[in-house]
N, C-alpha and C. Protein backbone atom coordinates (compact mmCIF):
# COMPACT_ATOMS: atom_id res chain seq x y z
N UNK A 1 142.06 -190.07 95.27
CA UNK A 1 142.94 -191.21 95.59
C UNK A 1 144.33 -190.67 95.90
N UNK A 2 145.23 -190.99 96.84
CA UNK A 2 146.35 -191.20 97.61
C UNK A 2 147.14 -190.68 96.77
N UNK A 3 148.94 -190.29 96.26
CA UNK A 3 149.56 -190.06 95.18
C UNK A 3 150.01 -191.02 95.60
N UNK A 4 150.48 -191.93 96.47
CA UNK A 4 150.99 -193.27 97.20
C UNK A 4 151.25 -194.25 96.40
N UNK A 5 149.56 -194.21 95.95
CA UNK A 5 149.45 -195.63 94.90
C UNK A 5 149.91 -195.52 93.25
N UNK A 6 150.67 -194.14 92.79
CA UNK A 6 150.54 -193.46 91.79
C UNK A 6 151.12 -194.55 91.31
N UNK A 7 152.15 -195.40 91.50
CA UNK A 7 152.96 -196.48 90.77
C UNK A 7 151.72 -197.46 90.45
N UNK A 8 150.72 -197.91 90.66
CA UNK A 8 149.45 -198.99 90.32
C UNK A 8 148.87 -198.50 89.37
N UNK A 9 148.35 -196.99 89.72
CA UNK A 9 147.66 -196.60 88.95
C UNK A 9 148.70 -196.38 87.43
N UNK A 10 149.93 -196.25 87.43
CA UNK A 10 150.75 -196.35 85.98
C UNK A 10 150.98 -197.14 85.84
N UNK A 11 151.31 -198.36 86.22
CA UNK A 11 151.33 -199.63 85.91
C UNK A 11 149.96 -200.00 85.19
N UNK A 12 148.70 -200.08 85.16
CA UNK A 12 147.58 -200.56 84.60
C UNK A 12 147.08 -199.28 83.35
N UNK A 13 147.79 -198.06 84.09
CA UNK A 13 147.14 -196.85 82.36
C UNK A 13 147.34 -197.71 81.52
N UNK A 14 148.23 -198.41 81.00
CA UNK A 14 148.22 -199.25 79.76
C UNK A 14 146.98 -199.91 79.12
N UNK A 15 146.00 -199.75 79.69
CA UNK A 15 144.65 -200.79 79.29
C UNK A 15 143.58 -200.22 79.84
N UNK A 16 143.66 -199.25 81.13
CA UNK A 16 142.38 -198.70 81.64
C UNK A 16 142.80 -197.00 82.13
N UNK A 17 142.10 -196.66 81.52
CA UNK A 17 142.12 -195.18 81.04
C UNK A 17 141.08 -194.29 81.96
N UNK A 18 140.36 -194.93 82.10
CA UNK A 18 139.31 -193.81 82.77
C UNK A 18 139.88 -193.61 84.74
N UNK A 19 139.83 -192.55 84.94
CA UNK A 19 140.46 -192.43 86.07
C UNK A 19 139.69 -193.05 87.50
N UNK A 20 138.22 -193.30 87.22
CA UNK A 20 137.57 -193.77 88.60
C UNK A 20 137.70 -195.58 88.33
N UNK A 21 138.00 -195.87 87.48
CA UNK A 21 138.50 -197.75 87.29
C UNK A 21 139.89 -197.43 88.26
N UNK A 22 141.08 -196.78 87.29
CA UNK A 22 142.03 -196.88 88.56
C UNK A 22 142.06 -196.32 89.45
N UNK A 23 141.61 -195.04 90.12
CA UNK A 23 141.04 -195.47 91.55
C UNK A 23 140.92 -196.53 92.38
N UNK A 24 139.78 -197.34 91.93
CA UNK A 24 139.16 -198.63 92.23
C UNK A 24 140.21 -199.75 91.94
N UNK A 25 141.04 -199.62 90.80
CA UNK A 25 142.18 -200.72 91.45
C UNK A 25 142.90 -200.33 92.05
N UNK A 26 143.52 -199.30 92.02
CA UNK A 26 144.42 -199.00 93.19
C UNK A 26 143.94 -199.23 94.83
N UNK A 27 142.67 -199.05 94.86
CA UNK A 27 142.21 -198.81 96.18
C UNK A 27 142.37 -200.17 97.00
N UNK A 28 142.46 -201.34 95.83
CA UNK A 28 142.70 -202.98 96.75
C UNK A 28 143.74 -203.23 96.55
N UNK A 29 145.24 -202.58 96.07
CA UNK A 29 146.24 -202.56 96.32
C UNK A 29 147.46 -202.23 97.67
N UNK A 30 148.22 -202.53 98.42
CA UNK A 30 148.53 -202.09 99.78
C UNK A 30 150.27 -202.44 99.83
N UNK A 31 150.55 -201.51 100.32
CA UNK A 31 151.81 -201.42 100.48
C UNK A 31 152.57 -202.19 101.15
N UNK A 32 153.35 -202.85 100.48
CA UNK A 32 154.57 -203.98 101.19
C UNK A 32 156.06 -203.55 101.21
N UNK A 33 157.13 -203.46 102.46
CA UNK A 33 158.11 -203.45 102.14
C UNK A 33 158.55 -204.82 102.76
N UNK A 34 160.09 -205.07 101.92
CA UNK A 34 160.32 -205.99 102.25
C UNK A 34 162.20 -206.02 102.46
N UNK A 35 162.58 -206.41 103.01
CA UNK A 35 164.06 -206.00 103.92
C UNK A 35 164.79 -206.91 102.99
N UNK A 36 166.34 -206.92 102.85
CA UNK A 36 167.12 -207.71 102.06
C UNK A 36 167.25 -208.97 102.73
N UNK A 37 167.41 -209.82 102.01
CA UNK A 37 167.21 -211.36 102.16
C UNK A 37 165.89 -211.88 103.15
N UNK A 38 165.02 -211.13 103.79
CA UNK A 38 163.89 -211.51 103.70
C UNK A 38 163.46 -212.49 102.44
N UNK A 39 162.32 -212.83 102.46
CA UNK A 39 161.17 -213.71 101.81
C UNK A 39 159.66 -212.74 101.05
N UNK A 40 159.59 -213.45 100.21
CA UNK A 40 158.35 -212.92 99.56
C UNK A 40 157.30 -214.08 99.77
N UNK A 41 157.74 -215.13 99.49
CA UNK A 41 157.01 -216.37 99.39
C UNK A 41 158.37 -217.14 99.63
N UNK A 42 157.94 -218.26 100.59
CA UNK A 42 158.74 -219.61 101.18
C UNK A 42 158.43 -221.17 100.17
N UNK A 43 158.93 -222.03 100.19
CA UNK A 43 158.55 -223.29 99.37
C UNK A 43 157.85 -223.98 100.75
N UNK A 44 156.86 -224.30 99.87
CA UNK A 44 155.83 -224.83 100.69
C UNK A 44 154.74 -223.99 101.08
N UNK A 45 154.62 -222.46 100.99
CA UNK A 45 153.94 -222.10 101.55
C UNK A 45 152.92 -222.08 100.37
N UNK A 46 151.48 -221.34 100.16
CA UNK A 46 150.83 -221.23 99.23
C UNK A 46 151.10 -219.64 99.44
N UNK A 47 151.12 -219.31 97.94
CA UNK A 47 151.02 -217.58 97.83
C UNK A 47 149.57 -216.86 97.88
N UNK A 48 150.03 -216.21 98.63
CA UNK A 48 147.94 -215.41 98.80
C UNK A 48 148.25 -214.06 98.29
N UNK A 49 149.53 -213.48 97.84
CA UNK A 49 149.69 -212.56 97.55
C UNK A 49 150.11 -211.87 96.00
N UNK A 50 150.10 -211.02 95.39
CA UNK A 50 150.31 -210.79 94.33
C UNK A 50 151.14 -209.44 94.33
N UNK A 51 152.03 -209.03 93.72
CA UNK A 51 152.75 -207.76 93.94
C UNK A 51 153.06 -207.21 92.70
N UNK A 52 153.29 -205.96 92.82
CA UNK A 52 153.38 -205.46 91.51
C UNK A 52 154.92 -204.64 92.33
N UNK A 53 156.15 -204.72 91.92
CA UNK A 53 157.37 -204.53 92.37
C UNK A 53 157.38 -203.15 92.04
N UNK A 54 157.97 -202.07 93.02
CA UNK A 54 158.14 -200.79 92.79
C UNK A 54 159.67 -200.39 92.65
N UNK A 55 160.00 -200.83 93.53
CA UNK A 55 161.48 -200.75 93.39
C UNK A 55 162.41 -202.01 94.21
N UNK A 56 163.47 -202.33 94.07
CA UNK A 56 164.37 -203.32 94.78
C UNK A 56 164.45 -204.60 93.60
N UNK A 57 164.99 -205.57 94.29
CA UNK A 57 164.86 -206.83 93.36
C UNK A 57 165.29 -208.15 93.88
N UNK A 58 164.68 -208.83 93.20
CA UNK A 58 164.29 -210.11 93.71
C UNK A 58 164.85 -211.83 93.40
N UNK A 59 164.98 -212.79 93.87
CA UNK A 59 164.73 -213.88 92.71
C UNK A 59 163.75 -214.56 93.46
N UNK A 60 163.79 -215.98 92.53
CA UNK A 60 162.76 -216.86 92.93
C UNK A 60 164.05 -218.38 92.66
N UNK A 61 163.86 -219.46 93.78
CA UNK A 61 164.31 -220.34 93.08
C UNK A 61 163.78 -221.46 93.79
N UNK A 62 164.53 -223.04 93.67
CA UNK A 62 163.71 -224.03 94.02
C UNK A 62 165.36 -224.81 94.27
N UNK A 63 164.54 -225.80 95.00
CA UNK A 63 166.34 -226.81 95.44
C UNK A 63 165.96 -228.00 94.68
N UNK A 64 167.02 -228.04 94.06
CA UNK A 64 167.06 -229.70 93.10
C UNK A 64 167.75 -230.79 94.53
N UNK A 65 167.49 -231.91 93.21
CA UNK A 65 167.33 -233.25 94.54
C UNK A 65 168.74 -233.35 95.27
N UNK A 66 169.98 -232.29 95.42
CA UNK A 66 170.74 -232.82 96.14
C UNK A 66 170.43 -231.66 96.88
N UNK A 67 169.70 -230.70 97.07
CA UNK A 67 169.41 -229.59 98.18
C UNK A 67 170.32 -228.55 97.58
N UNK A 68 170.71 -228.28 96.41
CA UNK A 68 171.30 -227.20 96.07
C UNK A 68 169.85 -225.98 95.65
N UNK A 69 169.98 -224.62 95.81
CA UNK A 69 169.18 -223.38 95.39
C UNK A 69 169.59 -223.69 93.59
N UNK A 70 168.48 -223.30 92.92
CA UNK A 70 168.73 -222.95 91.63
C UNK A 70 167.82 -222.01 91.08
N UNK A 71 168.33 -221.06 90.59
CA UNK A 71 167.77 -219.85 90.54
C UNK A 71 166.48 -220.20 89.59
N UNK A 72 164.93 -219.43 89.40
CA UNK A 72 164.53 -220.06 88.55
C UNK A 72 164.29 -219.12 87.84
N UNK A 73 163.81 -217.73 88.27
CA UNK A 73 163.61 -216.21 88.26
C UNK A 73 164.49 -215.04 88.86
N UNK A 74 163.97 -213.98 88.27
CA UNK A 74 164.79 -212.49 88.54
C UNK A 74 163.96 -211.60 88.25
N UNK A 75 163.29 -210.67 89.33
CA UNK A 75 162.44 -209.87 89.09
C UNK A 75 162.90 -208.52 89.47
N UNK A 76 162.66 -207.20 88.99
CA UNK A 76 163.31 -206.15 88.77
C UNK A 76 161.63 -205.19 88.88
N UNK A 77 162.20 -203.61 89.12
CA UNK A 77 161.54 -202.72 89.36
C UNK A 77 160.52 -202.69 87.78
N UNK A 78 159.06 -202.80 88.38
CA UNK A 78 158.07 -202.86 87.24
C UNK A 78 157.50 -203.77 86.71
N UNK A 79 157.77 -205.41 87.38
CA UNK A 79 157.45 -206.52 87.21
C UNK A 79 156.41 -206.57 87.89
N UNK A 80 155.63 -207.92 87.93
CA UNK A 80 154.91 -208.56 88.79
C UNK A 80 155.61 -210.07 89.23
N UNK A 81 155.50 -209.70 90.56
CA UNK A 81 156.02 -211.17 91.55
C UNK A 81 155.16 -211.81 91.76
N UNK A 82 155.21 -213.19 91.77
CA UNK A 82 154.00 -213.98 92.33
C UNK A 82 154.41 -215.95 91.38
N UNK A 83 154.12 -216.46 92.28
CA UNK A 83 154.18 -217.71 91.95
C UNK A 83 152.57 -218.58 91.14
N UNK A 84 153.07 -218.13 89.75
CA UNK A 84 151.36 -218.41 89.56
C UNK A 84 150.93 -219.35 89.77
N UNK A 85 151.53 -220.94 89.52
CA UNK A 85 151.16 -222.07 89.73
C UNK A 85 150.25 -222.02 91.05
N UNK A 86 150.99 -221.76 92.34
CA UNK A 86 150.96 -221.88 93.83
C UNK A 86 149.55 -220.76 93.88
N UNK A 87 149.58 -219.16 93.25
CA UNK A 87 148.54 -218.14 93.43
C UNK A 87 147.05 -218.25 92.97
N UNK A 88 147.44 -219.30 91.96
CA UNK A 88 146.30 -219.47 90.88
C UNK A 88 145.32 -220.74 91.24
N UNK A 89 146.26 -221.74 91.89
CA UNK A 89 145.65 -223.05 92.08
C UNK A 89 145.76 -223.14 93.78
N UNK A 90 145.80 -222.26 94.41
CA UNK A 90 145.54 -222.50 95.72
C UNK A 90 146.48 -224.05 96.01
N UNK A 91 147.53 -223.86 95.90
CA UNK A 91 148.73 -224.96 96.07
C UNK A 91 150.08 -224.43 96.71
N UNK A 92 150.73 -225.23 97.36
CA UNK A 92 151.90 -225.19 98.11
C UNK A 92 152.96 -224.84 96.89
N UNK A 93 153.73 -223.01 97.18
CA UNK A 93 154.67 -223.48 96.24
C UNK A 93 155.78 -224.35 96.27
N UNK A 94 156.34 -224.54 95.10
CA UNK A 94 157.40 -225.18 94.75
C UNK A 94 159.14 -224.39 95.13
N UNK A 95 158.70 -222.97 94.76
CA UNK A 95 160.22 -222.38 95.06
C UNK A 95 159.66 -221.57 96.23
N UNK A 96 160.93 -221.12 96.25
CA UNK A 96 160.83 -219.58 97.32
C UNK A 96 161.27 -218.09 96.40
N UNK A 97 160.98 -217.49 96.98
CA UNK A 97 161.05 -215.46 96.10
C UNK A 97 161.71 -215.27 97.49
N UNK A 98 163.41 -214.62 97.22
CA UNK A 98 163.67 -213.92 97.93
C UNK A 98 164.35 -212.87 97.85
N UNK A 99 164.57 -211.87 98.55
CA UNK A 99 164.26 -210.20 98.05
C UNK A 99 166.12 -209.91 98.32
N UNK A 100 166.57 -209.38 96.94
CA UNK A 100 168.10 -209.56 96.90
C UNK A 100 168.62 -207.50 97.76
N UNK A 101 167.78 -207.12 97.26
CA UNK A 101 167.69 -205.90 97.51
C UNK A 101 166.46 -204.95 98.30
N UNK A 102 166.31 -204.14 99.48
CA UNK A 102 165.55 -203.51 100.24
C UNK A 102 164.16 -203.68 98.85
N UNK A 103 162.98 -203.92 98.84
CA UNK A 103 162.06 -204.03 98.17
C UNK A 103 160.88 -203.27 98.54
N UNK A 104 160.25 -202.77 97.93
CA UNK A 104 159.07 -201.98 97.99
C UNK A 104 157.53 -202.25 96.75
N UNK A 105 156.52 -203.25 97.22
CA UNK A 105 156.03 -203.12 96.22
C UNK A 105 154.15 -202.48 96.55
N UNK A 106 153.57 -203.36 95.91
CA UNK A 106 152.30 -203.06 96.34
C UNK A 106 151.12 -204.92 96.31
N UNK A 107 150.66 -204.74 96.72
CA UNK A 107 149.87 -206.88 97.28
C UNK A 107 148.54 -206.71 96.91
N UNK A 108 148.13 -207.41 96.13
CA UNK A 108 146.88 -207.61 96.29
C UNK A 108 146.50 -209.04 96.55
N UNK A 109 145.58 -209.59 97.27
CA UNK A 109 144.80 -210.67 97.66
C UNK A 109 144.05 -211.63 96.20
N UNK A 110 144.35 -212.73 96.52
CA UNK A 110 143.52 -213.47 95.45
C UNK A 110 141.79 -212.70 95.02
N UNK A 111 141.46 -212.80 96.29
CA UNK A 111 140.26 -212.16 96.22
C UNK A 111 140.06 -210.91 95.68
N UNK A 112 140.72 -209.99 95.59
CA UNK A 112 140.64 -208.84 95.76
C UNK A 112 141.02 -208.82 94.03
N UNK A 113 142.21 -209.55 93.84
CA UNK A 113 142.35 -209.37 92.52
C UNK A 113 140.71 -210.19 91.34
N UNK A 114 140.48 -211.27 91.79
CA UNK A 114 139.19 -211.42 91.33
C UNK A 114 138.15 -210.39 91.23
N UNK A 115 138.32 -210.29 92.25
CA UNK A 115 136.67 -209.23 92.40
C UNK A 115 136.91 -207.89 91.07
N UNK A 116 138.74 -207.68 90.65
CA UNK A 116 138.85 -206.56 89.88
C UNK A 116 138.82 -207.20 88.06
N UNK A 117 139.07 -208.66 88.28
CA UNK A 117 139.05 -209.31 86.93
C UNK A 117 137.13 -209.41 86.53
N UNK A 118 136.26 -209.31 87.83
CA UNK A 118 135.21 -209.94 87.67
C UNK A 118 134.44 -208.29 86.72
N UNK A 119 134.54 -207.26 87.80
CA UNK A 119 134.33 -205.98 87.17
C UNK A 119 134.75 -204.69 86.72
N UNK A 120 136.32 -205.23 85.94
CA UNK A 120 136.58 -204.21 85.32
C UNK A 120 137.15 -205.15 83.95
N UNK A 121 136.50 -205.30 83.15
CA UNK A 121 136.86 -206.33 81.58
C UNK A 121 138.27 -205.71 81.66
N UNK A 122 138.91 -203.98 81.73
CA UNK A 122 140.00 -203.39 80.99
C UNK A 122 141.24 -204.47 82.04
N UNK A 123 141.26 -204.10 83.13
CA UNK A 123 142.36 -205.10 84.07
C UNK A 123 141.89 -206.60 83.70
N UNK A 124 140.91 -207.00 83.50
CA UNK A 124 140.95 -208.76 83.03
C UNK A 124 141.64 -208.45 81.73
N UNK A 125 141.65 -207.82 80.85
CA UNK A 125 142.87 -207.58 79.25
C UNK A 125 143.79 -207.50 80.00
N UNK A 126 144.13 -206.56 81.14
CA UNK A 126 146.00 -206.28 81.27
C UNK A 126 146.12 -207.36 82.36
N UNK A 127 145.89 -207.78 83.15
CA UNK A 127 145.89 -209.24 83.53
C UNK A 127 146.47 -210.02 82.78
N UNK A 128 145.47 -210.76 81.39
CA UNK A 128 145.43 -212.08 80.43
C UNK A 128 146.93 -211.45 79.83
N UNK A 129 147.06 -210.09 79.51
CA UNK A 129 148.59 -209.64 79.01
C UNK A 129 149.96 -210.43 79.31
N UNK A 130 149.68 -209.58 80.61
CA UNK A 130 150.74 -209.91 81.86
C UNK A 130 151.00 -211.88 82.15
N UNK A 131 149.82 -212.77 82.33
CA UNK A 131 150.19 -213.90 82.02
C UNK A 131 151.04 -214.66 80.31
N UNK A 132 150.44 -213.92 79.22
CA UNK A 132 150.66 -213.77 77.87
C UNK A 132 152.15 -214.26 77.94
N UNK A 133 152.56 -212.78 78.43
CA UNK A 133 153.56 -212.70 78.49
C UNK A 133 154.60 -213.02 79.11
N UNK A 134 154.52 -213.84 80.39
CA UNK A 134 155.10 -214.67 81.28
C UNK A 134 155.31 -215.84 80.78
N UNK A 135 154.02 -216.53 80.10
CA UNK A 135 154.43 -217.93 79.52
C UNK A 135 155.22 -217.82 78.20
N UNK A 136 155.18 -216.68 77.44
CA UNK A 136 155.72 -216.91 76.17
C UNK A 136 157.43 -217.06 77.05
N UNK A 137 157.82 -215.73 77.77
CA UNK A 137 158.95 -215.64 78.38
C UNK A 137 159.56 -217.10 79.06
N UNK A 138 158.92 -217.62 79.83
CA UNK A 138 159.38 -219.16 80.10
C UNK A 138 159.32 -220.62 78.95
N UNK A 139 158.88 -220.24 77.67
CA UNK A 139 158.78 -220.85 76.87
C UNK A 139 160.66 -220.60 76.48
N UNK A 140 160.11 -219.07 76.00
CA UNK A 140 161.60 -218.94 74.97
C UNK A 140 163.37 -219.31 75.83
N UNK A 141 162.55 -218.64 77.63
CA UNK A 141 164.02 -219.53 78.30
C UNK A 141 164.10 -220.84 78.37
N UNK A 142 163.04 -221.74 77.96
CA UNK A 142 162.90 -223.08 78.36
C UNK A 142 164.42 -223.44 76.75
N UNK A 143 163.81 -222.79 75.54
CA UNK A 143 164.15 -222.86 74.18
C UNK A 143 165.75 -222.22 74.33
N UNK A 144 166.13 -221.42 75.03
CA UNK A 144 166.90 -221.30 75.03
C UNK A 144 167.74 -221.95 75.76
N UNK A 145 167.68 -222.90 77.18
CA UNK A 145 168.37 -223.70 77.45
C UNK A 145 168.60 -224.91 76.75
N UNK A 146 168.09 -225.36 75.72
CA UNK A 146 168.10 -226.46 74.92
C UNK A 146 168.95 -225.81 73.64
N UNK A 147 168.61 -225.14 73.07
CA UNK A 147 169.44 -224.27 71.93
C UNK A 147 170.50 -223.55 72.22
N UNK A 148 170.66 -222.83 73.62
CA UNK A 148 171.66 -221.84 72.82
C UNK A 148 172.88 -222.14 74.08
N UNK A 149 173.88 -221.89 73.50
CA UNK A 149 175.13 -221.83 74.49
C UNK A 149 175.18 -220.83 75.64
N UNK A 150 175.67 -221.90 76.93
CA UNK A 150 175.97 -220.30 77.60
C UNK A 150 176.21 -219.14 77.70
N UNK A 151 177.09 -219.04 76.90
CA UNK A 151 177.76 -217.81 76.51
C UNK A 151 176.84 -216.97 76.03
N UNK A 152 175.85 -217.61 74.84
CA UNK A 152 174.68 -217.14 74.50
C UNK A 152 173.78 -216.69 75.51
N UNK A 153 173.13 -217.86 76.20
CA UNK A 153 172.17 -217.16 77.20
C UNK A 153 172.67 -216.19 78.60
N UNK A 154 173.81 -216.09 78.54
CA UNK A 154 174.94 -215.30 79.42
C UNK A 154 174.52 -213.71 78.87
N UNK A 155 174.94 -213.46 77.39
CA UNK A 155 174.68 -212.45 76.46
C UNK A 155 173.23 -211.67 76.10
N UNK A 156 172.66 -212.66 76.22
CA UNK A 156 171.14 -212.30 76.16
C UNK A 156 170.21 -211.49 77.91
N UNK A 157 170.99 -212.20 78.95
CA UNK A 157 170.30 -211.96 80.01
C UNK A 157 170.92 -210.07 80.47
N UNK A 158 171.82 -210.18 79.87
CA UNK A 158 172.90 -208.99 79.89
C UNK A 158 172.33 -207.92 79.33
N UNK A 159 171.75 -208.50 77.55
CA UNK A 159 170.80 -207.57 77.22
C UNK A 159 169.43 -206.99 77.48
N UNK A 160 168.77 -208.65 77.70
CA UNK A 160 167.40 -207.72 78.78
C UNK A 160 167.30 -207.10 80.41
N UNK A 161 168.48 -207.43 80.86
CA UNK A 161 168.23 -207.18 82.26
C UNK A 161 169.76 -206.49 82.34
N UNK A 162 170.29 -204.76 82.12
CA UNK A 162 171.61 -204.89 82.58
C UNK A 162 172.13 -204.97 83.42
N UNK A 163 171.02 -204.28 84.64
CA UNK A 163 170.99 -204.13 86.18
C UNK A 163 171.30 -205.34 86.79
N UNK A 164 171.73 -206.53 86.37
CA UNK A 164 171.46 -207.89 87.27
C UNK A 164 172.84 -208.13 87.60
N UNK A 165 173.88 -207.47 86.78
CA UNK A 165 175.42 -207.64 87.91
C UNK A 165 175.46 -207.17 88.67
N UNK A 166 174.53 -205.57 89.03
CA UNK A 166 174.74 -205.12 89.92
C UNK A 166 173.53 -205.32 91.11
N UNK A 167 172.46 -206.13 90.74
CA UNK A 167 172.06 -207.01 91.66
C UNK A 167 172.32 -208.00 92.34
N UNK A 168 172.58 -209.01 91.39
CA UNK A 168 172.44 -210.63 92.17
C UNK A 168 173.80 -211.15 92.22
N UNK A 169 174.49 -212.14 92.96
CA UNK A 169 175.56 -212.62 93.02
C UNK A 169 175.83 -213.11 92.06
N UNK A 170 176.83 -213.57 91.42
CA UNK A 170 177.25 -214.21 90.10
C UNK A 170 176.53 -215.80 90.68
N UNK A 171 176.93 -216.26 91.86
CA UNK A 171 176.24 -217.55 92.19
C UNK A 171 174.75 -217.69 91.65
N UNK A 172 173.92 -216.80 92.01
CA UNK A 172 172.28 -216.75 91.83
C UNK A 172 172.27 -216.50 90.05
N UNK A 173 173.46 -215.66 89.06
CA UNK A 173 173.22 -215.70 88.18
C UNK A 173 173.80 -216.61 87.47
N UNK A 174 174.58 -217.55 87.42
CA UNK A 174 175.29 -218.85 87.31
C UNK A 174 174.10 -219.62 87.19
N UNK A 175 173.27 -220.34 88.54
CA UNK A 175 172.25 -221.08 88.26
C UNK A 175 171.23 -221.07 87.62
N UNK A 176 171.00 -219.70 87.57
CA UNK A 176 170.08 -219.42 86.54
C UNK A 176 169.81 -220.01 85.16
N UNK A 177 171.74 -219.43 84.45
CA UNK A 177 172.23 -219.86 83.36
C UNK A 177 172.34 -221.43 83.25
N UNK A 178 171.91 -221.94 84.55
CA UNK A 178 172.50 -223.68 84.76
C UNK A 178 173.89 -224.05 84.20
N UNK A 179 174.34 -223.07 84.67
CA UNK A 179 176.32 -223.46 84.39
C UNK A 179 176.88 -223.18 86.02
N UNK A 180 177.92 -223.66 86.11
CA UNK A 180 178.57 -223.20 87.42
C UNK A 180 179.12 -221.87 87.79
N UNK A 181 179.45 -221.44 89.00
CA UNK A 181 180.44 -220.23 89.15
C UNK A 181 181.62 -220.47 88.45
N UNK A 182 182.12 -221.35 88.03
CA UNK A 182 183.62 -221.33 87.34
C UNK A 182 183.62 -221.29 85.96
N UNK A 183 182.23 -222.12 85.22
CA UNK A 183 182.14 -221.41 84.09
C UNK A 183 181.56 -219.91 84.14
N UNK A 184 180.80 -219.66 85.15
CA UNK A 184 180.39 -218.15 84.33
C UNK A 184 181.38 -217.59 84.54
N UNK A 185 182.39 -217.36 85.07
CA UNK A 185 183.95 -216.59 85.62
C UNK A 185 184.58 -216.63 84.00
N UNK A 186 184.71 -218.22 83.16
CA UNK A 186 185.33 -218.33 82.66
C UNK A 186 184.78 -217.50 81.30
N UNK A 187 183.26 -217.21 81.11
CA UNK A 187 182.57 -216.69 80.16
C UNK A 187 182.74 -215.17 79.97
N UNK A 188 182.55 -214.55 81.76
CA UNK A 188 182.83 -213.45 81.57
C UNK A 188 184.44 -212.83 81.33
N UNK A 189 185.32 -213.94 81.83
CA UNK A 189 186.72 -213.45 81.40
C UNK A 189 186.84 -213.68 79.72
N UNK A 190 185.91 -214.20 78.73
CA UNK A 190 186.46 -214.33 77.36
C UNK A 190 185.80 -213.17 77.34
N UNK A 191 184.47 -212.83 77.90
CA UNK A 191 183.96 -211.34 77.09
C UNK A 191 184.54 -210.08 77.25
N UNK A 192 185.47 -210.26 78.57
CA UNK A 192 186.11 -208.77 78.63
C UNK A 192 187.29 -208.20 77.51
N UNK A 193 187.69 -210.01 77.66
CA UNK A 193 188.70 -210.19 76.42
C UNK A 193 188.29 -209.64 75.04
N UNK A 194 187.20 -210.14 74.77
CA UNK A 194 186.90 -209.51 73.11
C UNK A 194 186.26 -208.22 73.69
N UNK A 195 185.91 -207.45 74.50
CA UNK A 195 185.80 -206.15 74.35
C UNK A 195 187.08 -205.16 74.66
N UNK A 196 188.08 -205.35 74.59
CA UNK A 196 189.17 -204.53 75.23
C UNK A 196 189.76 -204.20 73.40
């Protein structure tokens, strides 16, 4: 197998070990690049694709009812992109994924990913993972927009993701936080304050 795909095949060692399984997933994996502010997925479209992000970065967002963007996601080198609702249920998505930085990942096909859930049990475990762990993650941001202060969820996104100032516009990370550009200005000017 290729050294090409070497990023798939380390992405899944976590759960499947024997080297002719990843082979075989790597082999229905295929290379995508994708240009800055390009598209990954459009609203409205249905996603047929699945990506496992190699490098660059991304968001995802959706327009509330006065036509404003609101960020809904932020995906970073080592993730998986994909709109599950829209990938899973053969449905029109709801947001759009668009690529903040030159992107490079790897696609697999609904199909293709089936056919690897159907005969390899180890990728149906790192699969069921990978969802696991997506919903707990939109749970605890759901919990954290109800609980915690901006400032808080300002602090927290800082800690899991540090790379994201030097990704995304403060605009795309503002909505995220569902506060404005003038509060997050005003959040990050108290934090420079207590760190000096």
């Amino acid at each position: 197998m290729d050294n090409e795909k070497a990023f798939v095949r380390r992405f899944f060692q976590v759960g499947v070990t024997q080297p002719e399984k990843l082979d075989m997933i790597a082999s229905h994996f295929h290379e995508k690049l994708i240009d800055k502010y390009d598209y990954f997925l459009l609203e409205g479209k249905t996603s047929q694709e699945y990506m496992l992000l190699e490098s660059g970065f991304m968001r995802a967002y959706s327009l509330d009812t006065a036509g404003n963007e609101v960020t809904t996601a932020f995906y970073d080198a080592g993730q998986p992109v994909f709109d599950v609702a829209s990938f899973f249920m053969h449905t029109p998505s709801k947001e759009s994924i668009q690529v903040l930085s030159p992107c490079k990942g790897w696609v697999i096909s609904f199909n293709d990913l089936n056919i690897l859930f159907h005969s390899i049990p180890e990728f149906r475990e790192v699969g069921r993972g990978i969802l696991v762990k997506g919903f707990a993650a939109l749970k605890l941001r759901m919990q954290s927009m109800i609980k915690e202060t901006a400032e808080a969820r300002y602090a927290m996104l800082l800690q899991s993701n540090p790379e994201i100032l030097l990704q995304a516009p403060l605009k795309h990370i503002a909505s995220y936080l569902g506060i404005t550009d003038t509060s997050l200005s005003r959040i990050r000017r108290e934090l420079s304050k207590q760190h000096k």
